[in-house]
N, C-alpha and C. Protein backbone atom coordinates (compact mmCIF):
# COMPACT_ATOMS: atom_id res chain seq x y z
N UNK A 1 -76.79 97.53 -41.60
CA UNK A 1 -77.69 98.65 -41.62
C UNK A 1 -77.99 99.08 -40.19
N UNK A 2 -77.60 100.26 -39.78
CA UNK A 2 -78.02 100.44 -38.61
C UNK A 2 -79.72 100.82 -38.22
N UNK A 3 -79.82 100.59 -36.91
CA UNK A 3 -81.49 100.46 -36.34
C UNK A 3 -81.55 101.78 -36.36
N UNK A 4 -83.24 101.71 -36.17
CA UNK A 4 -83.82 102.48 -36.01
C UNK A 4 -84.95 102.52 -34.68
N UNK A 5 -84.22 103.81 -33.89
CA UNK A 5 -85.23 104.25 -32.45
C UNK A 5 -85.98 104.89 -32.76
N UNK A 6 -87.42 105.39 -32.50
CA UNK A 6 -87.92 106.36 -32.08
C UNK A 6 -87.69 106.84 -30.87
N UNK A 7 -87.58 107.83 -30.33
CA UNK A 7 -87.58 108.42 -29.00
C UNK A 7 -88.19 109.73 -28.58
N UNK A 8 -89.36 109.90 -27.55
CA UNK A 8 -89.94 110.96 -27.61
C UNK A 8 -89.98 111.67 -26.24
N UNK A 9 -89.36 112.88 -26.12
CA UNK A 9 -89.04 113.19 -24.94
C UNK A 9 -89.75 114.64 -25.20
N UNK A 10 -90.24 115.25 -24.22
CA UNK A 10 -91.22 116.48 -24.21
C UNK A 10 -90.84 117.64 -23.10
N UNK A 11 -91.27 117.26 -22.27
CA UNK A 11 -90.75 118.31 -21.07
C UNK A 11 -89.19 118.63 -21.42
N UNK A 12 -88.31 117.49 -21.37
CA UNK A 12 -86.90 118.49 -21.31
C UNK A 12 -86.12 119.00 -22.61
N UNK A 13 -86.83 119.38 -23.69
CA UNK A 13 -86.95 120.28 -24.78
C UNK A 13 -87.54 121.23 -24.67
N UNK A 14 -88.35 121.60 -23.77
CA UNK A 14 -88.75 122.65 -23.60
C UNK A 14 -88.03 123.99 -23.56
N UNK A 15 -86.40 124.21 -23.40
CA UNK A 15 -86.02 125.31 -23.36
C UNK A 15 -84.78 125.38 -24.82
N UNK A 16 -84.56 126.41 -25.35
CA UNK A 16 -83.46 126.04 -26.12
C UNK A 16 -82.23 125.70 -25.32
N UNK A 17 -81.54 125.84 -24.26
CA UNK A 17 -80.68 125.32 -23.45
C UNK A 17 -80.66 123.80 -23.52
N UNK A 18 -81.87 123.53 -23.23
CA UNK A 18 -81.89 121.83 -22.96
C UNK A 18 -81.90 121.00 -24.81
N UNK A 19 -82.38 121.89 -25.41
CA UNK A 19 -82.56 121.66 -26.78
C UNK A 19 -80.80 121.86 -27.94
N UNK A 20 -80.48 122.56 -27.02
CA UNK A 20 -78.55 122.82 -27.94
C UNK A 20 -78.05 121.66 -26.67
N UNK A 21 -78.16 121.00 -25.70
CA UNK A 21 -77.47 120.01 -24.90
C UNK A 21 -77.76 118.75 -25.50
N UNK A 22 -79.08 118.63 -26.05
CA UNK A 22 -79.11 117.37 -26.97
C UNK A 22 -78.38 117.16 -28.63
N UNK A 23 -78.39 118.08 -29.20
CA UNK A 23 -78.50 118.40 -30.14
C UNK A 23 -76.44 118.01 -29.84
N UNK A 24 -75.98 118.80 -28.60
CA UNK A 24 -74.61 118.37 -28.71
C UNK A 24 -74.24 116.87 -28.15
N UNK A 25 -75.78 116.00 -27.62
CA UNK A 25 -75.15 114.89 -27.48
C UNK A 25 -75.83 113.76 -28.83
N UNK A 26 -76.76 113.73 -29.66
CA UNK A 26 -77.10 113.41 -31.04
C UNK A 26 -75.93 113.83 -31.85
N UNK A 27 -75.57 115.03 -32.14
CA UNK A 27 -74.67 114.70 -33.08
C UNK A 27 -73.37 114.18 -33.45
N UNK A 28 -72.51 114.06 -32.83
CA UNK A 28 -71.68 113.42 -32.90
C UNK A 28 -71.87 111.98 -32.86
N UNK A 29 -73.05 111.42 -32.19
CA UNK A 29 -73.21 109.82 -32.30
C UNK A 29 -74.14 109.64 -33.62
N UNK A 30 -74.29 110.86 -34.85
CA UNK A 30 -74.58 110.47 -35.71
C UNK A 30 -76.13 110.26 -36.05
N UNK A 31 -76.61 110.82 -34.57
CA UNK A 31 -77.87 110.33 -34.55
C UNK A 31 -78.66 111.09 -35.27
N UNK A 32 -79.95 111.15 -35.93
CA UNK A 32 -80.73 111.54 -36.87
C UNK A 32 -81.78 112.22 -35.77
N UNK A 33 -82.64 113.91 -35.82
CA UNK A 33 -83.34 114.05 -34.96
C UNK A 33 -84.17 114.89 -35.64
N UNK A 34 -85.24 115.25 -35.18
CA UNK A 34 -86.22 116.28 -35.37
C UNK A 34 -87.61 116.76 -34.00
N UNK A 35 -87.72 117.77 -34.33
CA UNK A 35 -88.42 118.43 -33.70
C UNK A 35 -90.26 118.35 -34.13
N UNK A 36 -91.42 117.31 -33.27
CA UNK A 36 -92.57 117.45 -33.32
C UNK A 36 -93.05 118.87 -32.36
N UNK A 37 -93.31 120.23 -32.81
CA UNK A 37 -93.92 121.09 -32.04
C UNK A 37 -95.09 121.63 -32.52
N UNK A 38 -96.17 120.86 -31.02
CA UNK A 38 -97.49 121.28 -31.13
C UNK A 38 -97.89 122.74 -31.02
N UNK A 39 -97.93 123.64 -31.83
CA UNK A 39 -98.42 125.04 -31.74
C UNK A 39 -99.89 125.33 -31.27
N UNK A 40 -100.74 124.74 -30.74
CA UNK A 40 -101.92 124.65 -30.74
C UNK A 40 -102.26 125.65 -29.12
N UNK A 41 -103.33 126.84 -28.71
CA UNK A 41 -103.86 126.93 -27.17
C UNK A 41 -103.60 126.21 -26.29
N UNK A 42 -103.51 126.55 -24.98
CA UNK A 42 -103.20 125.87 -23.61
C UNK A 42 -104.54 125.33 -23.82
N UNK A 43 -105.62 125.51 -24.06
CA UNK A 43 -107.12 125.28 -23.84
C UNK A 43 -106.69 124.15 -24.33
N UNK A 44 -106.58 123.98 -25.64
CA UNK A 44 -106.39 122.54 -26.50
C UNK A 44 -105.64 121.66 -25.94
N UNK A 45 -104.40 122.24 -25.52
CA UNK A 45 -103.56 121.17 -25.06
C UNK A 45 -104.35 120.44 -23.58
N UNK A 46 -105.07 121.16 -22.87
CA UNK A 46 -105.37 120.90 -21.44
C UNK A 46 -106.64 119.86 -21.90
N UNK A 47 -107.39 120.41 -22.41
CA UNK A 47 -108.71 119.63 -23.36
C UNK A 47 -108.24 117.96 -23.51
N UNK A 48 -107.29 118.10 -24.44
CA UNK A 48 -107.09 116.61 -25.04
C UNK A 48 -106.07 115.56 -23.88
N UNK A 49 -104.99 116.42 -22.95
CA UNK A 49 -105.23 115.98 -21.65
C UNK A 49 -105.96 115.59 -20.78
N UNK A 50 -107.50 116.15 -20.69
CA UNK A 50 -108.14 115.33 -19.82
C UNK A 50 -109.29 114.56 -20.12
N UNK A 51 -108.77 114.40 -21.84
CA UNK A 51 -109.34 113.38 -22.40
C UNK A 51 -109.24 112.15 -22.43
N UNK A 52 -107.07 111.98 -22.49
CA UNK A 52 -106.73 111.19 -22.07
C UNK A 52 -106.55 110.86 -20.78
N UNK A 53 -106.35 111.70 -19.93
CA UNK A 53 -106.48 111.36 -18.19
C UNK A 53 -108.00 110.24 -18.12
N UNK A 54 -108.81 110.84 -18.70
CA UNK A 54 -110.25 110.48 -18.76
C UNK A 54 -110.22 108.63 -19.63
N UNK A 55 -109.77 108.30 -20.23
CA UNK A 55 -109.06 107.20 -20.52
C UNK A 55 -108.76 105.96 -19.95
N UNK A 56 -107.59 107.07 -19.42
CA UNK A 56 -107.24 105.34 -17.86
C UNK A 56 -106.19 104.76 -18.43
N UNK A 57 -105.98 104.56 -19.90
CA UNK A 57 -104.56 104.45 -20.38
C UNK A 57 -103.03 104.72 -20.18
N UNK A 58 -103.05 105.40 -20.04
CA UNK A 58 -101.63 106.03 -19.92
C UNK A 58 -101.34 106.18 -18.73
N UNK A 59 -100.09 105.67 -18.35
CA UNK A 59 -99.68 105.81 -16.84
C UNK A 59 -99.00 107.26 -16.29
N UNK A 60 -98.76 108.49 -17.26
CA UNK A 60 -98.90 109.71 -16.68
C UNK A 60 -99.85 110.47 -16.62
N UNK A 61 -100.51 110.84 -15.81
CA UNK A 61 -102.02 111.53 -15.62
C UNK A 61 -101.61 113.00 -15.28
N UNK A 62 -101.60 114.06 -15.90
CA UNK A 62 -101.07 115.49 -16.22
C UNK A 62 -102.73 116.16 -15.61
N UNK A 63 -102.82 116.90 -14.53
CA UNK A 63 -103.67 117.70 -13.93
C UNK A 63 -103.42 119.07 -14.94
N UNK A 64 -104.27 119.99 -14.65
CA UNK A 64 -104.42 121.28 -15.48
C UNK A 64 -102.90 122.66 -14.59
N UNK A 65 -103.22 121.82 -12.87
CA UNK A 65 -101.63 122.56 -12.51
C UNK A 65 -100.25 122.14 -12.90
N UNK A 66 -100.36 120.52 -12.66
CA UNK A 66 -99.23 120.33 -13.49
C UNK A 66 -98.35 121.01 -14.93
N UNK A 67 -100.32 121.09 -15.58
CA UNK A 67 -99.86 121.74 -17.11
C UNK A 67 -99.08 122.98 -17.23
N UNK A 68 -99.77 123.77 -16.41
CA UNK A 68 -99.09 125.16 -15.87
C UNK A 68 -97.44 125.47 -15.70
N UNK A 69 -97.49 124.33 -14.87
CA UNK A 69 -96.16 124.09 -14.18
C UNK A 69 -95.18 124.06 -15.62
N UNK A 70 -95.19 122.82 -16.02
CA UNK A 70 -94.30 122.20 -17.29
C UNK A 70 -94.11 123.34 -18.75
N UNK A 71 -95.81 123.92 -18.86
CA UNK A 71 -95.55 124.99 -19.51
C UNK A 71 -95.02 126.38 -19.54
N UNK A 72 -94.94 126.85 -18.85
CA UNK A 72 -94.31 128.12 -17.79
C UNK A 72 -93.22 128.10 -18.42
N UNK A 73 -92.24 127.31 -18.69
CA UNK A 73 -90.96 126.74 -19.16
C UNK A 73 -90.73 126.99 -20.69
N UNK A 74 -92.03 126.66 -21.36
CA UNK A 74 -91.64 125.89 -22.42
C UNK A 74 -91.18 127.25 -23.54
N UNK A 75 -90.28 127.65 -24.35
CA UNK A 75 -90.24 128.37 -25.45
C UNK A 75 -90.25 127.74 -26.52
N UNK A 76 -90.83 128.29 -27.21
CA UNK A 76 -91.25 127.34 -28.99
C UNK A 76 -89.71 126.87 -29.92
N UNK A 77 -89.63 126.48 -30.47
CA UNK A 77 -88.38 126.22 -31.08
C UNK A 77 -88.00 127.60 -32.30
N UNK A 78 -86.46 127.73 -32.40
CA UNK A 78 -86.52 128.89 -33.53
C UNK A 78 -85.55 127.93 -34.14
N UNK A 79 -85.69 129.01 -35.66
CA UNK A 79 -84.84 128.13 -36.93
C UNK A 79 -83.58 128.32 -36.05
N UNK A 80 -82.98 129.49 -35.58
CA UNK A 80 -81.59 129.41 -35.25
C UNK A 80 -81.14 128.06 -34.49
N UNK A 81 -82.25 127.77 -34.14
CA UNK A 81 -81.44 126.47 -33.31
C UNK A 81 -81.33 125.21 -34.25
N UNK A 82 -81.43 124.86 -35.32
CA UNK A 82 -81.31 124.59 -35.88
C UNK A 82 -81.32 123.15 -36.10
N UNK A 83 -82.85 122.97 -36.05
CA UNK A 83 -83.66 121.38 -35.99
C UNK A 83 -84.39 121.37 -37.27
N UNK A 84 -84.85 120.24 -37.67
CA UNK A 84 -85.75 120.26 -38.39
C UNK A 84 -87.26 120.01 -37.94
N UNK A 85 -88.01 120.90 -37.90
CA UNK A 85 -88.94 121.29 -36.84
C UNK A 85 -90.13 121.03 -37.83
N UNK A 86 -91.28 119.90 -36.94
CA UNK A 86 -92.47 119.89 -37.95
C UNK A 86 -93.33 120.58 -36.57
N UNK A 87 -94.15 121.22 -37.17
CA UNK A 87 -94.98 122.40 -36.66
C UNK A 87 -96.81 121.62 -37.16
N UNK A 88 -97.37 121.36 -35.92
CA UNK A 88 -98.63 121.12 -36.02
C UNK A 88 -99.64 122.34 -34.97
N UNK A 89 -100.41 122.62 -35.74
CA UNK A 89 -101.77 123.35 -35.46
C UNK A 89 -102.61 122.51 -35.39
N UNK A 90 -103.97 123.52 -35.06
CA UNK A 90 -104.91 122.70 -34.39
C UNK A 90 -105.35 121.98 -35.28
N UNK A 91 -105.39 122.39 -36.80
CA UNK A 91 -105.86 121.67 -38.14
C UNK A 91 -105.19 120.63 -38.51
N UNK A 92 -103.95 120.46 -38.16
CA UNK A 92 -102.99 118.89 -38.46
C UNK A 92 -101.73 119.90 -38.73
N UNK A 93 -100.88 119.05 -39.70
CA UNK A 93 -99.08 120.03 -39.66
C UNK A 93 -99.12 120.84 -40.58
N UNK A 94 -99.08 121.93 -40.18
CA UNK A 94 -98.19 123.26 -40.86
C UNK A 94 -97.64 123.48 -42.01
């Protein structure tokens, strides 16, 4: 029976470019994938960032420029690209 990874990578999905480069290195090794995309305000996202910054946990600490930065980038996923995409709002998933 083969294993099972989780793997969660964020920033470099951010573009469909980087998102059809995975997608051509997953499939052929068979690998099983999907798409978690948070639909939620920059407010929200920055909010629960410096909630966790506020924490002390986590060893990446994301400033509100950083956020800027990483998001600037990001385009939402479309069906054409053709993931199976779970879509969460601010209320839970979609």
């Amino acid at each position: 029976m083969p294993s099972v990874v989780s793997v969660v990578l964020d920033f470099p999905f951010n573009t469909p470019a980087s998102r059809a480069w995975a997608r051509e290195v997953l499939s052929p090794a068979g690998a099983a994938y999907q798409l978690h995309f948070l639909d939620v305000a920059d407010e929200v996202c920055k909010a629960r960032l410096r909630a966790r910054n506020a924490l002390g946990e986590h060893p990446f600490q994301v400033s509100d420029e950083e956020f800027e930065q990483i998001t600037r980038h990001f385009v939402a996923p479309a069906a054409e690209e053709g993931f199976v995409v779970t879509r969460y709002t601010q209320a839970g998933p979609a």
